[in-house]
C-alpha atoms as a PDB file:
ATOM      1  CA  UNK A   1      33.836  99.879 129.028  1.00  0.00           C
ATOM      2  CA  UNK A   2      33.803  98.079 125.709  1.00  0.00           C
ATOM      3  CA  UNK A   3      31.357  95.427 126.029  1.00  0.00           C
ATOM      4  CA  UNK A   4      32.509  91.611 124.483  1.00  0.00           C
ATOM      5  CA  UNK A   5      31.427  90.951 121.385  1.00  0.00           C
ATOM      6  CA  UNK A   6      30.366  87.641 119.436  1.00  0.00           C
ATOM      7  CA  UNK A   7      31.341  88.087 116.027  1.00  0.00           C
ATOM      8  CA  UNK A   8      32.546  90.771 113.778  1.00  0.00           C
ATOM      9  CA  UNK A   9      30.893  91.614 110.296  1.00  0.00           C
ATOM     10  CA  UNK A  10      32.846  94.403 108.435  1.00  0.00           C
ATOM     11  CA  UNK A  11      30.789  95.894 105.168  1.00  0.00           C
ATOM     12  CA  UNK A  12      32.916  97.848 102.118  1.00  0.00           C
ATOM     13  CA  UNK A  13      32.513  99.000  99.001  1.00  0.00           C
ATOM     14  CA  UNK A  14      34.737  97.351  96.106  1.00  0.00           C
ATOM     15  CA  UNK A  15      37.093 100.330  95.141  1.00  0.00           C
ATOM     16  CA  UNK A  16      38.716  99.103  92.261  1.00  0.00           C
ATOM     17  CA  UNK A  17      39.470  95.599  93.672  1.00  0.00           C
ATOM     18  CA  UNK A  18      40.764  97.324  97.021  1.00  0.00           C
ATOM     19  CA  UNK A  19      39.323  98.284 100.440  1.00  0.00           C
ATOM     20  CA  UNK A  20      39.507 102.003 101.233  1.00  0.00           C
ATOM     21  CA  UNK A  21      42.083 103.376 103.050  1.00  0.00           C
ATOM     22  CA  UNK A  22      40.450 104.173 106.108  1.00  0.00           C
ATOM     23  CA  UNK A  23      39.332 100.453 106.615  1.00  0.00           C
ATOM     24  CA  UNK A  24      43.100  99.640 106.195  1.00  0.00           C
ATOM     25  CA  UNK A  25      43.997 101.888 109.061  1.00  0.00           C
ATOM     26  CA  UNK A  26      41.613 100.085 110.781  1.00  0.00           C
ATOM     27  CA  UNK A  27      42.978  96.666 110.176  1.00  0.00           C
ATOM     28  CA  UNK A  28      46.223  97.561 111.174  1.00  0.00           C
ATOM     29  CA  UNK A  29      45.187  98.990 114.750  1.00  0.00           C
ATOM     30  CA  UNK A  30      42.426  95.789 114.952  1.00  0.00           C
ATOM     31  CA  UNK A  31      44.670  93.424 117.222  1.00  0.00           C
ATOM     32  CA  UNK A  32      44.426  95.331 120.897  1.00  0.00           C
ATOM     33  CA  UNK A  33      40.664  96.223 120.141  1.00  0.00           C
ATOM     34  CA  UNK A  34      40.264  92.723 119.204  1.00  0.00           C
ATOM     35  CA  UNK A  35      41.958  91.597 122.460  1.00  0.00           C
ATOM     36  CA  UNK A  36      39.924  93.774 124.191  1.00  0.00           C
ATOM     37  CA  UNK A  37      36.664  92.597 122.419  1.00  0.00           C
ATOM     38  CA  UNK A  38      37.481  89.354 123.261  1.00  0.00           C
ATOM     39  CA  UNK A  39      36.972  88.336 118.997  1.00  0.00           C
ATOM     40  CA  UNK A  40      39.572  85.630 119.483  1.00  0.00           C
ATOM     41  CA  UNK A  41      38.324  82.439 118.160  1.00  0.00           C
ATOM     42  CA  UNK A  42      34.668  84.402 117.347  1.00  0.00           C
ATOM     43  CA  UNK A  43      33.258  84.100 113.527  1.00  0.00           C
ATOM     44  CA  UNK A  44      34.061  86.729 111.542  1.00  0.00           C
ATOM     45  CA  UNK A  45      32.578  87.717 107.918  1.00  0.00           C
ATOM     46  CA  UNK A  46      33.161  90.534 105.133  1.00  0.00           C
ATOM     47  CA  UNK A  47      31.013  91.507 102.607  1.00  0.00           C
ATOM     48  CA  UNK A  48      31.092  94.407  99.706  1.00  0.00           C
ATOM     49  CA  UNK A  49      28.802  95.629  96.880  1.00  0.00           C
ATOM     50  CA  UNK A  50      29.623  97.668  93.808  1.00  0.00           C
ATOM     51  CA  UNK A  51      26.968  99.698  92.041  1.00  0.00           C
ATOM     52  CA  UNK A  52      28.220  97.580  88.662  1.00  0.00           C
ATOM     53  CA  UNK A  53      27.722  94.151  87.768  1.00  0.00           C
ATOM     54  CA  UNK A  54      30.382  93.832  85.301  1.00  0.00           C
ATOM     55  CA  UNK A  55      34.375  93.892  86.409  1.00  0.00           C
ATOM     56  CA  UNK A  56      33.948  96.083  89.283  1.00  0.00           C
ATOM     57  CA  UNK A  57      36.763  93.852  91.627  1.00  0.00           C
ATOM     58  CA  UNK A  58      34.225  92.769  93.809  1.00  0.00           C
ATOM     59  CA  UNK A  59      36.401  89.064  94.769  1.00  0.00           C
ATOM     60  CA  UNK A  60      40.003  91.268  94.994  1.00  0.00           C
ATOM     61  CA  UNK A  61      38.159  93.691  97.681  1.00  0.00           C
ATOM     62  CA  UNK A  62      36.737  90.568  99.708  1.00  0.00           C
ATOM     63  CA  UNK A  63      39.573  89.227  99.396  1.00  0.00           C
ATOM     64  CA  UNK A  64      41.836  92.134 100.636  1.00  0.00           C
ATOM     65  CA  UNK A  65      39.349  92.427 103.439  1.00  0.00           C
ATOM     66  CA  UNK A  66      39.932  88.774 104.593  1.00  0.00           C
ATOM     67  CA  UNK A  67      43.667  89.345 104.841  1.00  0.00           C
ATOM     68  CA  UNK A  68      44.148  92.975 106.059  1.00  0.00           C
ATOM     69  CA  UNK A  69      45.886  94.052 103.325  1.00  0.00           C
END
């Protein structure tokens, strides 16, 4: 049994202004687990680092995070 969950915090790290691939899968499969989570109406937050300071993409990979895509 999958036990309900309050919130949802998903962690990445900035690949060239995108998330990785297997966090895209991820998104894309989200909506039953979700369901079943019960995350509907629940906070939700994403948050990435890059080992760079400079131009590393870090708002484009938020960013892609917050919209799925």
């Amino acid at each position: 049994m999958i036990a309900p969950c309050s919130a949802l915090v998903l962690w990445q790290p900035s690949r060239f202004g995108n998330m990785a691939a297997s966090l895209n899968i991820l998104f894309d499969g989200i909506e039953p687990v979700a369901r079943r989570l019960g995350l509907a109406n629940k906070p939700a937050s994403v948050f990435t680092s890059t080992a760079s300071l400079g131009m590393a993409g870090q708002e484009s990979t938020l960013l892609s995070m917050q919209t799925g895509h």
